[in-house]
Protein backbone atom coordinates (compact mmCIF):
# COMPACT_ATOMS: atom_id res chain seq x y z
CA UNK A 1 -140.63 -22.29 112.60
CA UNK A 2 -140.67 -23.91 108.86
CA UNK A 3 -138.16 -23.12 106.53
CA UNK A 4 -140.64 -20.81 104.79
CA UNK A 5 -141.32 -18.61 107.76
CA UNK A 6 -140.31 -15.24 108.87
CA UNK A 7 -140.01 -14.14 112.48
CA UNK A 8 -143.24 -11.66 112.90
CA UNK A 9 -144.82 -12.26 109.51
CA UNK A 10 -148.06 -14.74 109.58
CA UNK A 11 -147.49 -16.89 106.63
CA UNK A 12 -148.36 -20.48 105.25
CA UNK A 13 -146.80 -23.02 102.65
CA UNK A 14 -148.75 -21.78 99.93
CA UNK A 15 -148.93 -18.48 100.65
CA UNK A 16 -145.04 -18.11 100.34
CA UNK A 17 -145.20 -20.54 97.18
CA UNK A 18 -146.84 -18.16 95.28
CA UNK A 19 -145.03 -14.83 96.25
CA UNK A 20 -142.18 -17.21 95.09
CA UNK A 21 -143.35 -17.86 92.16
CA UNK A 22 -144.61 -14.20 91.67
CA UNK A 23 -141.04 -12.66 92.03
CA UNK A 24 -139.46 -15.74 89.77
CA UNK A 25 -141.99 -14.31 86.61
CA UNK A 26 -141.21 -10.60 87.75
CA UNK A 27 -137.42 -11.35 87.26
CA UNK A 28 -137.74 -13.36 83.87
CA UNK A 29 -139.81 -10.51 82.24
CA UNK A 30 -137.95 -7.53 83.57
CA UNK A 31 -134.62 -9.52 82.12
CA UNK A 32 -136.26 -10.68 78.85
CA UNK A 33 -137.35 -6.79 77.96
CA UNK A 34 -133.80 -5.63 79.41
CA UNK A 35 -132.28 -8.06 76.71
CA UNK A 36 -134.84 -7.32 73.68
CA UNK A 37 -133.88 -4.02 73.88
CA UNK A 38 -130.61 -3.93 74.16
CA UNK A 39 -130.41 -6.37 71.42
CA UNK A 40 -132.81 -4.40 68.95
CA UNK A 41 -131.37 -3.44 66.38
CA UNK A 42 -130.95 0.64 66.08
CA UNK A 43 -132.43 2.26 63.44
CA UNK A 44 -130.15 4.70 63.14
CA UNK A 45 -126.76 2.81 62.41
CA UNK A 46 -125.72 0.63 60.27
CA UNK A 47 -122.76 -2.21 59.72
CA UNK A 48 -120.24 -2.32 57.32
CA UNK A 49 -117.61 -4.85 56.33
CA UNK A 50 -114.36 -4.07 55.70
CA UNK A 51 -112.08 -6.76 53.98
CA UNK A 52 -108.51 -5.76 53.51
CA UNK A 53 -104.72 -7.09 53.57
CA UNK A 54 -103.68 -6.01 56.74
CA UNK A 55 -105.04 -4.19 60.08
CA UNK A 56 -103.39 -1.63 61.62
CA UNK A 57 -101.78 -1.73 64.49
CA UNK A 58 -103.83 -1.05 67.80
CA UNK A 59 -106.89 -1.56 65.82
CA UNK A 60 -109.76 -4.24 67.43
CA UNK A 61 -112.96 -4.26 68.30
CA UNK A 62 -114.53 -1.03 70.39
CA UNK A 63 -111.62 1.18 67.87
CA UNK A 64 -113.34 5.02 67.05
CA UNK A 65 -114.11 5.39 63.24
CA UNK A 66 -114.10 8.91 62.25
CA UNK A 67 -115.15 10.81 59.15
CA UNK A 68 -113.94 14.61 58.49
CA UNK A 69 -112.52 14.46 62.14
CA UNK A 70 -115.98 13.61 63.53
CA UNK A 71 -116.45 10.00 65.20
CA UNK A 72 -119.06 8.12 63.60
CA UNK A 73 -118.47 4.72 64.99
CA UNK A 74 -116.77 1.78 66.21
CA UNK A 75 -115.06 -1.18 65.03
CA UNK A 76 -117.38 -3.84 66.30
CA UNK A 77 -115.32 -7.29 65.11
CA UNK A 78 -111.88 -7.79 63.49
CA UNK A 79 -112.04 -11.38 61.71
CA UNK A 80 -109.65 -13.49 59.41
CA UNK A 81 -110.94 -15.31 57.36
CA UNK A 82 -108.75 -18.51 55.21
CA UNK A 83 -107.83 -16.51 52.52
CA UNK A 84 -105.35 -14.48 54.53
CA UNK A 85 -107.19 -11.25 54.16
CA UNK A 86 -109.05 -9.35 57.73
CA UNK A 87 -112.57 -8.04 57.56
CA UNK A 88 -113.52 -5.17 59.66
CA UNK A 89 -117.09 -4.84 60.87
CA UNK A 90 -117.65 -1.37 61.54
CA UNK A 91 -121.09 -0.47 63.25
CA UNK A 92 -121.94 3.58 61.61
CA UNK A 93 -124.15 6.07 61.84
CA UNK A 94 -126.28 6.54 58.98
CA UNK A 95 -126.75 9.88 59.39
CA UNK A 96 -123.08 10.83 58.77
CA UNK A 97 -122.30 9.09 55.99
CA UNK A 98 -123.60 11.79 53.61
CA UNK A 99 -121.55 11.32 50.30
CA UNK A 100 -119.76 8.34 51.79
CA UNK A 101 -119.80 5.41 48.81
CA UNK A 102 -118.35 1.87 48.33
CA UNK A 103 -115.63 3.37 46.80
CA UNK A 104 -114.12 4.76 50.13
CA UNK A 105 -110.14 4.57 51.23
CA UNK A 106 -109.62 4.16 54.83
CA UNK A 107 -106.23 5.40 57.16
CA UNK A 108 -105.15 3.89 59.93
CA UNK A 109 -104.11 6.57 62.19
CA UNK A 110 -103.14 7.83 65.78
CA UNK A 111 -105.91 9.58 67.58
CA UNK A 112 -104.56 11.22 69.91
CA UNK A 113 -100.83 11.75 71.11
CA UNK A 114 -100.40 8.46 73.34
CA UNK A 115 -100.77 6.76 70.23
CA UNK A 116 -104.51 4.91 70.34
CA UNK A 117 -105.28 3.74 66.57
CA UNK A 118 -108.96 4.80 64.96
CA UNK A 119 -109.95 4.15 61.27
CA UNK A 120 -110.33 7.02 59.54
CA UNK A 121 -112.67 7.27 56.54
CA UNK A 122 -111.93 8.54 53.31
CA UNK A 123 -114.58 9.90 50.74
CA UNK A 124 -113.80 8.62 46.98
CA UNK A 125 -115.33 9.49 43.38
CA UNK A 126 -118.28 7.55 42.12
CA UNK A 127 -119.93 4.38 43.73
CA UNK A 128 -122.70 3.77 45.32
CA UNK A 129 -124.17 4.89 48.95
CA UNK A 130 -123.36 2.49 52.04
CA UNK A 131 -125.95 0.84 52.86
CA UNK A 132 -126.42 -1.75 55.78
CA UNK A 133 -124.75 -5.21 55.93
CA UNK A 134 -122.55 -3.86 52.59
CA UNK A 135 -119.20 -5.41 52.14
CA UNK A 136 -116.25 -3.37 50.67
CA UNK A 137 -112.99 -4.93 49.16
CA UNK A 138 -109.96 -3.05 49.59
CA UNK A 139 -107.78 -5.37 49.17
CA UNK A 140 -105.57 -5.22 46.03
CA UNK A 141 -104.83 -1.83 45.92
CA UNK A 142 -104.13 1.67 47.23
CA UNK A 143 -107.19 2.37 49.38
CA UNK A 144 -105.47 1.60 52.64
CA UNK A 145 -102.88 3.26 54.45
CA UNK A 146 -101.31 2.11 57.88
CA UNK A 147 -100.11 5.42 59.64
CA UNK A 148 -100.44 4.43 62.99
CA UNK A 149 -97.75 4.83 65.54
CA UNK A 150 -96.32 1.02 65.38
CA UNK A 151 -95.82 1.56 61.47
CA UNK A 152 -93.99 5.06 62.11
CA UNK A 153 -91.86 3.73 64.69
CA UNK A 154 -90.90 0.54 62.66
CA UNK A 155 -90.38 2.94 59.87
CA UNK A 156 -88.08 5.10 61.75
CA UNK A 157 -85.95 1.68 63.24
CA UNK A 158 -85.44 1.04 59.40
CA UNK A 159 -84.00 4.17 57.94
CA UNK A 160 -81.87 4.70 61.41
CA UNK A 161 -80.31 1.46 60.57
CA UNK A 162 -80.16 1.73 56.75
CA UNK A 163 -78.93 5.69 56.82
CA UNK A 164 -76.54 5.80 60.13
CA UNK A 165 -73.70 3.92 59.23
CA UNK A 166 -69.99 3.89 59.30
CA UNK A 167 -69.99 5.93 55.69
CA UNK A 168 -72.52 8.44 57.05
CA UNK A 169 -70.46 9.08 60.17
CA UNK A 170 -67.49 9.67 58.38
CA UNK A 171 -69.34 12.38 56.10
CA UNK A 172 -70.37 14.49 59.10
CA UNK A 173 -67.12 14.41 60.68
CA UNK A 174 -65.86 15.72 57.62
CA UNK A 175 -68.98 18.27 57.59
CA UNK A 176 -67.64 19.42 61.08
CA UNK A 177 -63.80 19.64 59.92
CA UNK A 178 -65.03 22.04 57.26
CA UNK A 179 -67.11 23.79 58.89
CA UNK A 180 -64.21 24.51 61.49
CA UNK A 181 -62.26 25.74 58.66
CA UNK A 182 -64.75 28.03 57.64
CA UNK A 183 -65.72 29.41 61.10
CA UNK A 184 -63.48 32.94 60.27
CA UNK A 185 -65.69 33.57 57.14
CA UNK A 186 -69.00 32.71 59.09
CA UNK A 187 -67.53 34.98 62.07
CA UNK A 188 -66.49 37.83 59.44
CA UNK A 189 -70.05 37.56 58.01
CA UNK A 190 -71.70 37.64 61.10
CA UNK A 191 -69.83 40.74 61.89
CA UNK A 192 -70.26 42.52 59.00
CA UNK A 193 -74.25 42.21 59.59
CA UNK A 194 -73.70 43.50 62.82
CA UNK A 195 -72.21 46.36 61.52
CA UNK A 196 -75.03 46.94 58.75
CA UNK A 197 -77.86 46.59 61.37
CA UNK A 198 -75.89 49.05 63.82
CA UNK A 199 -75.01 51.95 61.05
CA UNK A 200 -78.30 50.97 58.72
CA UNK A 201 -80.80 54.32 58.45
CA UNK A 202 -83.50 53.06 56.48
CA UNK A 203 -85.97 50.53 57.23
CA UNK A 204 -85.47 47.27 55.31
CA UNK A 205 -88.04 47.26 52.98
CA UNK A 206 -87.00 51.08 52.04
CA UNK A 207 -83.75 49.12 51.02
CA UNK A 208 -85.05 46.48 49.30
CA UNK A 209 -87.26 48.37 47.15
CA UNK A 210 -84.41 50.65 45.78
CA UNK A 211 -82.69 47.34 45.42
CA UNK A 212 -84.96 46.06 43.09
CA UNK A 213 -85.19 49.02 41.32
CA UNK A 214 -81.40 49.12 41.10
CA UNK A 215 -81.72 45.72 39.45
CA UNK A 216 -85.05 46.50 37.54
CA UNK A 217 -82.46 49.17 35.53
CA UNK A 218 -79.84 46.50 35.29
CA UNK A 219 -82.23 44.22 33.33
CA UNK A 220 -83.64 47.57 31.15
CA UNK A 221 -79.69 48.15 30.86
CA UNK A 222 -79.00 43.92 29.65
CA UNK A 223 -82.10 43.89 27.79
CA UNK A 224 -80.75 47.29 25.52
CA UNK A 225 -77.61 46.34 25.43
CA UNK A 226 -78.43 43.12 23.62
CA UNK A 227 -80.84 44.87 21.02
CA UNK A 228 -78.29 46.98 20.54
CA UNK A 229 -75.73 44.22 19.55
CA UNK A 230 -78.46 42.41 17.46
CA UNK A 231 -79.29 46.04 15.54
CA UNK A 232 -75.22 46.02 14.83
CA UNK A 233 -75.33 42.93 14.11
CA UNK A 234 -78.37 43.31 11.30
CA UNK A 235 -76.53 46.28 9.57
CA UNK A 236 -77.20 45.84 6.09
CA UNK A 237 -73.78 47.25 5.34
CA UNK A 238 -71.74 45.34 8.08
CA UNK A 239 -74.06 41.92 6.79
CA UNK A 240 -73.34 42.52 2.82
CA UNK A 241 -70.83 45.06 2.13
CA UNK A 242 -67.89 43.80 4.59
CA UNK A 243 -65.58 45.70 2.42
CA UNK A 244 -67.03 49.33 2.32
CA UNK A 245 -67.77 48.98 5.84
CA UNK A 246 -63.64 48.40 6.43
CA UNK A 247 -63.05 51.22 4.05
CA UNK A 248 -65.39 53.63 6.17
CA UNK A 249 -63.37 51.89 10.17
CA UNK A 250 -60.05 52.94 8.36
CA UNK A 251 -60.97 55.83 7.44
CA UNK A 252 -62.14 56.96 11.40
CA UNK A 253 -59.09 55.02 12.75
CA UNK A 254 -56.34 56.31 10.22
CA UNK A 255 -57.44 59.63 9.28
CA UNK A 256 -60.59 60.89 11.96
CA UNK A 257 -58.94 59.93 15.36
CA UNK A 258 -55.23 61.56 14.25
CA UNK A 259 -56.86 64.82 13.23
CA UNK A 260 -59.02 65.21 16.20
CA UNK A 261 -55.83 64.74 18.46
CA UNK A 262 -53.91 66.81 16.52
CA UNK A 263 -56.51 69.44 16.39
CA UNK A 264 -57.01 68.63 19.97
CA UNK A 265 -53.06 68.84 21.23
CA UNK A 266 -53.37 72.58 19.10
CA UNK A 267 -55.50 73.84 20.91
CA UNK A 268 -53.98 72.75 24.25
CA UNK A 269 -50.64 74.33 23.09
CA UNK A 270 -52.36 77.73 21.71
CA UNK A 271 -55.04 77.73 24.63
CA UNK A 272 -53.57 75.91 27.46
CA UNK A 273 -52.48 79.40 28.83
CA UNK A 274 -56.18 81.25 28.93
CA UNK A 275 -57.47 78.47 31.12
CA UNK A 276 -55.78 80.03 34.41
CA UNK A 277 -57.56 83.36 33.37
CA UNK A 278 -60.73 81.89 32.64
CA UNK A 279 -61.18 79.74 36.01
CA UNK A 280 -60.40 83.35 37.62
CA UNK A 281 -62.87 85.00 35.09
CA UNK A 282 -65.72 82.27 36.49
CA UNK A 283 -65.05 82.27 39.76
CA UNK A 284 -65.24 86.05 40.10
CA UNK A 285 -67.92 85.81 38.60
CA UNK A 286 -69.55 83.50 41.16
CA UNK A 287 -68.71 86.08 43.93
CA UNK A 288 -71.31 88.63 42.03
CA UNK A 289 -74.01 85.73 43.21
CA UNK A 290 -73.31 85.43 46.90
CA UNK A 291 -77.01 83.77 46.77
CA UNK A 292 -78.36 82.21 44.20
CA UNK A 293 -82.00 81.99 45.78
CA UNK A 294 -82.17 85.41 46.22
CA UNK A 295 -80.69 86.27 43.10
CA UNK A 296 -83.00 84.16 41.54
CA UNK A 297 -86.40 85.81 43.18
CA UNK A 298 -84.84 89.42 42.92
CA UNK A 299 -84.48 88.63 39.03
CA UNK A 300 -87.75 87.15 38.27
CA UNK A 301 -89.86 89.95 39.94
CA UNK A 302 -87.59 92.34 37.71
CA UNK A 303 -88.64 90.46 35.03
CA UNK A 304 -92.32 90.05 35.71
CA UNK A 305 -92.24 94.34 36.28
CA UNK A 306 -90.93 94.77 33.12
CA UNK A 307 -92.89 92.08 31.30
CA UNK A 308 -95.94 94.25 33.01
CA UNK A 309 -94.73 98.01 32.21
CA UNK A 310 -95.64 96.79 28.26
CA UNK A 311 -98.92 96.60 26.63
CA UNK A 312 -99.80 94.63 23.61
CA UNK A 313 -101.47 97.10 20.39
CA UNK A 314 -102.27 97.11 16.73
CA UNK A 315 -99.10 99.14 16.29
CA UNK A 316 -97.09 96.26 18.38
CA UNK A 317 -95.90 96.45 22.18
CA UNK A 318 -95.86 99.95 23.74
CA UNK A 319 -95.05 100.98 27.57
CA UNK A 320 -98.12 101.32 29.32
CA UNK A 321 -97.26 105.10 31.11
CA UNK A 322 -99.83 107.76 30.97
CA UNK A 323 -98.13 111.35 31.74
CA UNK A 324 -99.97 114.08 32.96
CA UNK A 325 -99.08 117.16 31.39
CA UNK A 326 -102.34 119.52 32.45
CA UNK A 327 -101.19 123.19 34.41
CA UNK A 328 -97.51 122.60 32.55
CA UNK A 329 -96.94 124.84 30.35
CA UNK A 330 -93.57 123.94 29.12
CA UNK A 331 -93.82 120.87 28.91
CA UNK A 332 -97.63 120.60 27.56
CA UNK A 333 -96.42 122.33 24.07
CA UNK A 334 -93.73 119.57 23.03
CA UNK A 335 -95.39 116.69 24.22
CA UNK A 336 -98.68 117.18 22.15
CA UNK A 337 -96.48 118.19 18.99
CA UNK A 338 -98.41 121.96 19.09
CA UNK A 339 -102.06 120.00 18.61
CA UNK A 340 -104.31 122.77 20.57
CA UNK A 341 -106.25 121.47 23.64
CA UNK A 342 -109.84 121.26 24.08
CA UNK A 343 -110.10 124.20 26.32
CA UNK A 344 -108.01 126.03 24.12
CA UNK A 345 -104.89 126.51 25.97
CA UNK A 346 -101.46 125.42 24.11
């Protein structure tokens, strides 16, 4: 059998070259579309390169870009170039980057909790829309900011070593000494709020309310009490005439205040004796009122009666009684002062 053959399949030298040959151009053109395509360039994204002064930890090529928390890209290269400096060459989708301008500030940041770095996207003021194959300096200034998880931790290895020191130790053992010593104050505290929350009636906010009304009056109170030593203050008299204003103090110290108590301890020596009589006076008189509510209404509807039993005429108030006299004879004379009646009996 030749080295072309197959067992079962009737074949020949040139028969085989060309099926050969035939698969060989099948393969090349299947590969060369595969690889056109995947090499075309999308319409729909666009690269960007970013040059700045450092890169952030984590972050290399196949890193998530994100813009308003939505991922818009990747990180497709992370170069240096001589200068020092890196360039980023992010591959983005132009559809996202409404009102995203060369005037961006990017954040490196943690994605997720186990730390993985992205580049977030910041929007800025003015500039002009990204367009493809646009290059952005950041270097310079404030437009970048490493927060990733390397920078935090580093961060956090620095002030532990710079804050926790001899100095610092000795501080909070002295924190905890006095906070020993103040433990029965704290315990007395904690016991009087125990207390308040056990007896308390009213619901807190109940309390707090009349609290701040309580101080609401204290600040009416402060707030008088100060215009009222500002209106003493601006007395004309006290301001101009110092020595009148003396004159009138003596005379309420010297001569007022002595006569009042002497008029005062008079009367308690004349008086002082009717003051047993009069508490007995009042409080019998108390016992005429065993209750007040009903001695109240009883009173009221005696005065309403009355109030109704006159009537208001041109000759001023008069009780409003009719009396029947007619068929009484003795009385019908004297009450119509001998007028004669209209049926002409007296």
């Amino acid at each position: 059998m030749p080295l072309y053959g197959m067992p079962g399949v009737p074949t020949t030298r040139r028969t085989s070259l060309l099926v050969g040959v035939a698969t060989l151009v099948v393969v090349l053109t299947v590969g060369l579309v595969w690889h056109s395509i995947a090499t075309a360039p999308d319409e729909n994204a666009i690269q960007v390169q970013l040059r700045t002064d450092v890169t952030g930890d984590g972050v290399a090529d196949g890193t998530g870009v994100r813009l308003n928390g939505t991922q818009i890209g990747h990180v497709t290269a992370v170069d240096s170039d001589s200068g020092g400096t890196q360039v980023l060459t992010l591959g983005l989708d132009r559809a996202a980057l409404v009102g995203l301008t060369d005037n961006l500030r990017i954040e490196y940041a943690p994605a997720n909790l186990f730390g993985i770095s992205e580049v977030v996207l910041l929007r800025g003021d003015g500039g002009t829309p990204l367009a493809d194959g646009d290059e952005v300096d950041l270097t310079g200034g404030e437009r970048v900011r490493d927060s990733t998880m390397g920078t935090m931790l580093r961060s956090l290895s620095q002030t532990t070593t710079t804050v926790l020191t001899p100095q610092l130790t000795e501080i909070l053992t002295q924190v905890g000494n006095d906070v020993d010593a103040f433990a029965p104050f704290i315990e007395a505290l904690v016991s009087v709020s125990r207390a308040v929350a056990d007896s308390q009636r009213y619901p807190t906010s109940f309390l707090i309310e009349q609290y701040a009304s309580f101080f609401n009056g204290v600040a009416v109170f402060g707030s008088g009490f100060v215009e009222l030593i500002d209106r003493i203050y601006n007395i004309d008299v006290l301001r101009n005439d110092r020595e009148r204003f003396d004159i009138g103090v003596s005379l309420v110290v010297d001569q007022l205040f002595p006569l009042i108590r002497d008029v005062l301890g008079t009367a308690r020596g004349s008086l002082g004796g009717y003051s047993d009589t009069l508490a007995v006076v009042l409080g019998q008189l108390a016992r005429t009122v065993p209750d007040p509510n009903r001695s109240h209404t009883e009173l009221t509807e005696l005065i309403d009666r009355l109030d109704r039993t006159f009537r208001t005429t041109p000759n001023g108030p008069q009780v409003d009684v009719d009396v029947l006299v007619r068929g009484m004879p003795g009385l019908m004379v004297p009450l119509t002062g001998g007028a004669k009646l209209e049926d002409g009996v007296r």
